[in-house]
Protein backbone atom coordinates (compact mmCIF):
# COMPACT_ATOMS: atom_id res chain seq x y z
CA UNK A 1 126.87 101.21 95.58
CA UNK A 2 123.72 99.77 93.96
CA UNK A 3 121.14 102.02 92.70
CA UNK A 4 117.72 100.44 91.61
CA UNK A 5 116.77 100.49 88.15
CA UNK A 6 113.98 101.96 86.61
CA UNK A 7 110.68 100.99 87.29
CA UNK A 8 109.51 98.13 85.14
CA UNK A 9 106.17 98.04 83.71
CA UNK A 10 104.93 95.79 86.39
CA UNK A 11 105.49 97.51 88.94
CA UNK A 12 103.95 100.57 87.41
CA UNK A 13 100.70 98.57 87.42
CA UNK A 14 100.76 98.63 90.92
CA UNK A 15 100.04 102.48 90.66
CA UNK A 16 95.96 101.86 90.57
CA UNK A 17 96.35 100.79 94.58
CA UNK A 18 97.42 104.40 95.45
CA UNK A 19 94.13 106.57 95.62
CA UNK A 20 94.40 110.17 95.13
CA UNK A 21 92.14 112.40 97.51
CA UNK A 22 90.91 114.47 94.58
CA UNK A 23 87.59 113.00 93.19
CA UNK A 24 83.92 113.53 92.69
CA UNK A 25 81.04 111.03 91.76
CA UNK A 26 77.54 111.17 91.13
CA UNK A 27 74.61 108.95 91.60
CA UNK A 28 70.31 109.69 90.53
CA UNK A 29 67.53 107.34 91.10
CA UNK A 30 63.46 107.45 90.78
CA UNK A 31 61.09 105.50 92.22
CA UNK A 32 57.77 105.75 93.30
CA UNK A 33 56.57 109.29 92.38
CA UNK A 34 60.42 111.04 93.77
CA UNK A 35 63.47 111.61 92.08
CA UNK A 36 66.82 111.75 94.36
CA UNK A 37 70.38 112.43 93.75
CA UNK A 38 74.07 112.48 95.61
CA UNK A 39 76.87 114.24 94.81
CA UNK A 40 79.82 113.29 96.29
CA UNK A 41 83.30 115.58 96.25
CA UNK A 42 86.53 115.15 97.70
CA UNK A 43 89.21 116.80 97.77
CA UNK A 44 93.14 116.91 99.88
CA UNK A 45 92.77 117.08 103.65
CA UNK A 46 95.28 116.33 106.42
CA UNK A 47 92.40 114.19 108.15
CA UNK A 48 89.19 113.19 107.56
CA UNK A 49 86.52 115.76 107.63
CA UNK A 50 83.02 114.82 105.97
CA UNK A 51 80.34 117.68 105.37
CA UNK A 52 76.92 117.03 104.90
CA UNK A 53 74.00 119.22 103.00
CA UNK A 54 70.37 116.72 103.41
CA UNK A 55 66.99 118.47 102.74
CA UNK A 56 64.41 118.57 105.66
CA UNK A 57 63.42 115.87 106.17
CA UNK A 58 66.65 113.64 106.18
CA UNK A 59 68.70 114.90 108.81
CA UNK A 60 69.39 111.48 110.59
CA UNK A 61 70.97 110.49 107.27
CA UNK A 62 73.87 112.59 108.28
CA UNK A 63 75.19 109.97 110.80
CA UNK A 64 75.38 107.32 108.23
CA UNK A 65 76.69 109.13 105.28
CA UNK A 66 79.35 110.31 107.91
CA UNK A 67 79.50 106.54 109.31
CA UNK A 68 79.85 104.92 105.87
CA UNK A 69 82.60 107.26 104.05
CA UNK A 70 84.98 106.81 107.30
CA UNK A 71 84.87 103.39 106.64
CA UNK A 72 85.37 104.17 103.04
CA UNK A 73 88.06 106.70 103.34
CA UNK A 74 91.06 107.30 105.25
CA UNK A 75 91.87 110.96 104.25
CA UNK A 76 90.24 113.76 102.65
CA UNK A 77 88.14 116.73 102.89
CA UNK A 78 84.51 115.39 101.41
CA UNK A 79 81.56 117.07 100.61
CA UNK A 80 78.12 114.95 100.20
CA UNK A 81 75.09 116.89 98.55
CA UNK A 82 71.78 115.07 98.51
CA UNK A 83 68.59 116.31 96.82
CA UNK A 84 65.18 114.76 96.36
CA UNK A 85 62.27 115.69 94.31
CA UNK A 86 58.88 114.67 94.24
CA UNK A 87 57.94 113.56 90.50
CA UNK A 88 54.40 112.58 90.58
CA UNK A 89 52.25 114.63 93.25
CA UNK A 90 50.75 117.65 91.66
CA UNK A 91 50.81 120.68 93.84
CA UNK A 92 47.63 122.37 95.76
CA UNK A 93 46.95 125.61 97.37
CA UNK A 94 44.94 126.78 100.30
CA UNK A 95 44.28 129.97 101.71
CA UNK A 96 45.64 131.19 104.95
CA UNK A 97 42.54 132.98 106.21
CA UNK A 98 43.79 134.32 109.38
CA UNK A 99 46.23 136.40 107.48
CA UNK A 100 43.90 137.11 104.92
CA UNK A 101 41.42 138.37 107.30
CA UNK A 102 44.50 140.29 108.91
CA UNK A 103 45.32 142.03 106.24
CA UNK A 104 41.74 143.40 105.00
CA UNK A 105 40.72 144.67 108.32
CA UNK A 106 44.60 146.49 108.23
CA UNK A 107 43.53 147.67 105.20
CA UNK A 108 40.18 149.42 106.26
CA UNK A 109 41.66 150.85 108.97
CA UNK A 110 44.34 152.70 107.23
CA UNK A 111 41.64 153.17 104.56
CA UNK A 112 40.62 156.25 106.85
CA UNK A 113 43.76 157.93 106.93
CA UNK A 114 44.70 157.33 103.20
CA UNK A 115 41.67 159.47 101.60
CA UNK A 116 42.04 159.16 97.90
CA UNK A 117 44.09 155.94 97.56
CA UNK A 118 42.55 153.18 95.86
CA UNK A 119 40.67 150.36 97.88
CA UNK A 120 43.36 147.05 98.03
CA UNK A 121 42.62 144.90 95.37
CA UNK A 122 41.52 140.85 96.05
CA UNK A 123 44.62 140.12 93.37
CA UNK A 124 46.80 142.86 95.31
CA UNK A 125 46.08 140.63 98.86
CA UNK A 126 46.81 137.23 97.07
CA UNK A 127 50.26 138.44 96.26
CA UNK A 128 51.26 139.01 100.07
CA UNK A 129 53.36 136.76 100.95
CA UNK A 130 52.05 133.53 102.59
CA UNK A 131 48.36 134.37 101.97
CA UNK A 132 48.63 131.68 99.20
CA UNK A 133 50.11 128.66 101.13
CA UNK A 134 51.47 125.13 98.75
CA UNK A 135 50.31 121.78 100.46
CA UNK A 136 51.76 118.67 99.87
CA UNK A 137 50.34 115.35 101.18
CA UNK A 138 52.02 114.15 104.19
CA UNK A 139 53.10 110.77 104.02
CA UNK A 140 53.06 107.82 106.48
CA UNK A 141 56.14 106.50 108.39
CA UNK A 142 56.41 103.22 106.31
CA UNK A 143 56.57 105.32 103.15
CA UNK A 144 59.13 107.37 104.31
CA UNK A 145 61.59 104.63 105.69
CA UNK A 146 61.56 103.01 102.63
CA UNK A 147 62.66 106.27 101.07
CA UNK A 148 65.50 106.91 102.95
CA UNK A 149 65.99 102.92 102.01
CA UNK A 150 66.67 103.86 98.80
CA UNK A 151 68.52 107.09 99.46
CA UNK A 152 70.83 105.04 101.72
CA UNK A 153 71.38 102.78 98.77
CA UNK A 154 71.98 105.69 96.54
CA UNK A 155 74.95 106.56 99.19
CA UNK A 156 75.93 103.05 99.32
CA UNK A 157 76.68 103.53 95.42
CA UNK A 158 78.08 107.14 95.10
CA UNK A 159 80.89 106.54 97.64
CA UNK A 160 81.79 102.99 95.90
CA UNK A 161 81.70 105.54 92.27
CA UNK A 162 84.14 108.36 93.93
CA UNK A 163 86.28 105.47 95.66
CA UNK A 164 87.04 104.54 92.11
CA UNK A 165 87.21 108.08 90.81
CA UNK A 166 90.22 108.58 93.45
CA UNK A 167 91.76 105.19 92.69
CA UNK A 168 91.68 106.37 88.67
CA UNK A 169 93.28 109.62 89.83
CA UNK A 170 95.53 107.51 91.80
CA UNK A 171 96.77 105.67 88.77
CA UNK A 172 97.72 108.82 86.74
CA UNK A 173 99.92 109.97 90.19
CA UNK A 174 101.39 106.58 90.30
CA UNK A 175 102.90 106.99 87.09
CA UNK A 176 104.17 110.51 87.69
CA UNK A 177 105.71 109.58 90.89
CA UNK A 178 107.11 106.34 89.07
CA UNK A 179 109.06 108.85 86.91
CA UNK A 180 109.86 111.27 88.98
CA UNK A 181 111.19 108.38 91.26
CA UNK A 182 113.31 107.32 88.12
CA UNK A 183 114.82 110.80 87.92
CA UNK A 184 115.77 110.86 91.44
CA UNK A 185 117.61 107.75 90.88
CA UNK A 186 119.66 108.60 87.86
CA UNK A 187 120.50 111.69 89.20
CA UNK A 188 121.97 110.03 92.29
CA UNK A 189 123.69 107.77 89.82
CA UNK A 190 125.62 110.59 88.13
CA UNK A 191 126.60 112.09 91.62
CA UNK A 192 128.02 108.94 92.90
CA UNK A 193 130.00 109.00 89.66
CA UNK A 194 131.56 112.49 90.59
CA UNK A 195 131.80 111.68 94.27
CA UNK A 196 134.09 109.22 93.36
CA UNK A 197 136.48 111.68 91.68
CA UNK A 198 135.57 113.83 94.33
CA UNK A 199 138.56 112.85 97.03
CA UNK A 200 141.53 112.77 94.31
CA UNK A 201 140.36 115.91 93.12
CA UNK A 202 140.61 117.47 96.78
CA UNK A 203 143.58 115.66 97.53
CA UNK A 204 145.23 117.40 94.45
CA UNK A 205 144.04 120.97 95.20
CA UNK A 206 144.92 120.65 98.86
CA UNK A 207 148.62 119.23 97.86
CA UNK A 208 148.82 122.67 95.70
CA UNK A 209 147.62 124.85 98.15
CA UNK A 210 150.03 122.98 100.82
CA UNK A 211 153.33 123.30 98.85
CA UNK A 212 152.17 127.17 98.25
CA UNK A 213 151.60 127.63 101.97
CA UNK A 214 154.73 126.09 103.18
CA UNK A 215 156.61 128.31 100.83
CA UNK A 216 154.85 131.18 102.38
CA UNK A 217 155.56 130.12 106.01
CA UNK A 218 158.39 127.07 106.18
CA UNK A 219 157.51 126.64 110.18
CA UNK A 220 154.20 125.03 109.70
CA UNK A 221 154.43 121.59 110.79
CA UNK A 222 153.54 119.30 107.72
CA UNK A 223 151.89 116.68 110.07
CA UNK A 224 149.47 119.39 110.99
CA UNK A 225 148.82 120.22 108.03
CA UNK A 226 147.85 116.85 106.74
CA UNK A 227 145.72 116.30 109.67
CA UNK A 228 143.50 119.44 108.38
CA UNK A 229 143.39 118.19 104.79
CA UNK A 230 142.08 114.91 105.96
CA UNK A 231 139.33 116.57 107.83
CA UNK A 232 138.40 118.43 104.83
CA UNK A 233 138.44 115.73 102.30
CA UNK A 234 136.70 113.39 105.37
CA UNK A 235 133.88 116.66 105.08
CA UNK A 236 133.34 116.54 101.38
CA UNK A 237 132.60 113.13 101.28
CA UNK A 238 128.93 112.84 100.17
CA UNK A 239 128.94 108.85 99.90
CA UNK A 240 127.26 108.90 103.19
CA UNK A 241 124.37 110.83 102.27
CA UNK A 242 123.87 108.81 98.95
CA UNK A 243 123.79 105.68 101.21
CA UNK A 244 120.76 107.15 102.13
CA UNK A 245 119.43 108.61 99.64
CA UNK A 246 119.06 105.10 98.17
CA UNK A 247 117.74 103.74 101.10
CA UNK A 248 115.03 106.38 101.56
CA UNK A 249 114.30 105.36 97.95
CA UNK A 250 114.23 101.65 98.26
CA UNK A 251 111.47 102.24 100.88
CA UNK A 252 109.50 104.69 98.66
CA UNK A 253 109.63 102.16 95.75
CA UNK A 254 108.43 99.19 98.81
CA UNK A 255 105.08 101.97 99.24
CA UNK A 256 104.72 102.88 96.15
CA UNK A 257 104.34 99.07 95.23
CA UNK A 258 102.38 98.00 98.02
CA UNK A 259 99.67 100.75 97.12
CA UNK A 260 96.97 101.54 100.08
CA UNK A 261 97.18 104.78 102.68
CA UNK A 262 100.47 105.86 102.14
CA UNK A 263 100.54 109.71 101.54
CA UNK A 264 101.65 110.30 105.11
CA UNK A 265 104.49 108.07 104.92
CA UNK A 266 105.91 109.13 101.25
CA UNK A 267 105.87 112.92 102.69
CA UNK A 268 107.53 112.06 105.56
CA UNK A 269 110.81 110.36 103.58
CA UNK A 270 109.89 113.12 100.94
CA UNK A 271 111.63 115.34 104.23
CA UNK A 272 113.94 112.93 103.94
CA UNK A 273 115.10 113.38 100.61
CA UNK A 274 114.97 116.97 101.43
CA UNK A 275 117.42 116.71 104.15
CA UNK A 276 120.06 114.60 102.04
CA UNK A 277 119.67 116.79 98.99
CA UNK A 278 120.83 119.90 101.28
CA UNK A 279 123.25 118.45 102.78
CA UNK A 280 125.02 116.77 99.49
CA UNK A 281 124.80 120.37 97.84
CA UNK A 282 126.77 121.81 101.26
CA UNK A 283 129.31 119.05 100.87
CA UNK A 284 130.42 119.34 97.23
CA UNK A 285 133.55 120.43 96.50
CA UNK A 286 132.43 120.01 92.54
CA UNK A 287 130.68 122.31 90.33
CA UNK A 288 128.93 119.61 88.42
CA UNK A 289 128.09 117.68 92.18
CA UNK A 290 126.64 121.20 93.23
CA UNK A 291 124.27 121.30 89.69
CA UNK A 292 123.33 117.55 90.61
CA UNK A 293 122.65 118.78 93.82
CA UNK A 294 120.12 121.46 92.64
CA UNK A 295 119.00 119.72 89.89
CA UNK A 296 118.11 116.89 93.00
CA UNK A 297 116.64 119.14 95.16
CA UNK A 298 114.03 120.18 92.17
CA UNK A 299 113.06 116.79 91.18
CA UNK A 300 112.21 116.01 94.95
CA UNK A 301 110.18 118.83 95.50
CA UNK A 302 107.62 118.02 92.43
CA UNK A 303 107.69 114.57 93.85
CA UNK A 304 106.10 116.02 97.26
CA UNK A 305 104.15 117.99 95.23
CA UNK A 306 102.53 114.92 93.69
CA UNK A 307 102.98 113.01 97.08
CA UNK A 308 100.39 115.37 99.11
CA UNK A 309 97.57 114.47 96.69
CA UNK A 310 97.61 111.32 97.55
CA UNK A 311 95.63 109.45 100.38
């Protein structure tokens, strides 16, 4: 049996291709009396879900910040915060009369029934809420166009910022899963050595507990008796499952390698790796093949653990 060897350094530079889900960018612009910004978050999702949070104003930017990180990203849970400030238009006030008026002819009615209260104050009536109303000077269609112009192009460049972000992630992973990979391997390495003692070791303990047996009861047919330990030894065997197991790996190095979308894949012969690491710890007949076993079984599962960060 042929076991791959570690990784080489070349194919660890591979790793950058594998994006993680995890990442978060951030992109600010002025121009032209306003100030904007994006924030853009991701983090591990089973799909794609995007969630949007646009100021009044800039609600039909949802559909394209939706539109533009689906064609950015295959998986992920994202999060896309957008905030704009005016810079250069100095605030002004107005009075909202009608409530004013509302209030003062409230107040001498009640003014009747509250004997010995003081009269309301002009300062007391500004302070009501909405008597003092900001206004801001509406701008014209073409202005506002080429803002969201810009803001798109702010988008444009946060996504491309928190593509790399995950890609950088992606590269610390790669390694981790590189070594983890290489762990796997040598581990399989030292349990084909064992299997391979496995059977004489079997056959020996079965030929002991046969000549004890046959003392005990002389009618047992030896044939019979052969025929069982057969099916025993023909049970422990555990080259089967280490077949596999380096199969399963050869096609997790081939991903790994190739980089792109792959997280679904990996966790699916992750199961994989699951199912042949239980099954080689049922089969051994060895203490040190049952430890390998374990040890296995461990290495596998923080392999999965890195695998379902991945896109």
């Amino acid at each position: 049996m042929c076991y791959l060897g570690r990784m080489s350094k070349q194919n660890k530079k591979t790793a950058p291709q594998i994006a993680s889900m995890t990442g978060f960018a951030r992109s600010s612009s002025s121009v032209d009396g306003y100030s904007w910004n994006w924030e853009a978050k991701s983090v591990n999702g089973k799909g794609l879900d995007v969630r949007c949070r646009l100021p009044q104003g800039f609600e039909e930017v949802d559909v394209e910040a939706r539109t533009a990180t689906g064609k950015a990203f295959k998986r992920g849970n994202f999060n896309l915060i957008l905030t704009i400030q005016e810079t250069s238009q100095q605030s002004q006030y107005q009075i909202n009369r009608a409530l004013l008026d509302q209030l003062v002819e409230t107040a001498k009615e009640l003014q009747v029934d509250l004997d010995g209260f003081d009269k309301p104050s002009l300062d007391g009536l500004f302070a009501v809420r909405g008597v003092i109303e900001q206004v801001t000077e509406s701008d014209d269609e073409a202005e506002l166009t080429a803002r969201k112009k810009e803001v798109l192009g702010g988008l444009k460049e946060v996504l491309s910022s928190l593509a790399q972000n995950r890609l950088d992630e992606g590269l610390r992973i790669g390694e981790v899963l590189f070594d983890q990979l290489d762990a796997i391997i040598k581990l399989c390495q030292q349990a084909e050595k064992i299997a391979a003692l496995q059977p004489e070791n079997i056959r020996e303990k079965l030929n002991q507990q046969i000549a004890e047996l046959l003392e005990a009861v002389p009618s047992l047919p030896e044939e019979r008796l052969a025929q069982e330990a057969a099916v025993l030894m023909t049970k422990a065997d555990v080259r089967e499952e280490l077949d596999r197991l380096q199969a399963h790996i050869e096609a997790a190095k081939d991903l790994m390698d190739g980089g792109g979308v792959i997280g679904r894949r990996l966790d699916f012969l992750c199961q994989e790796f699951n199912r042949e690491a239980n099954t080689l710890c049922s089969k051994a007949a060895d203490v040190e093949l049952s430890k390998i076993g374990l040890e296995l079984k461990a290495v596998i599962e923080q392999y999965r653990e890195q695998v379902q960060n991945i896109e």
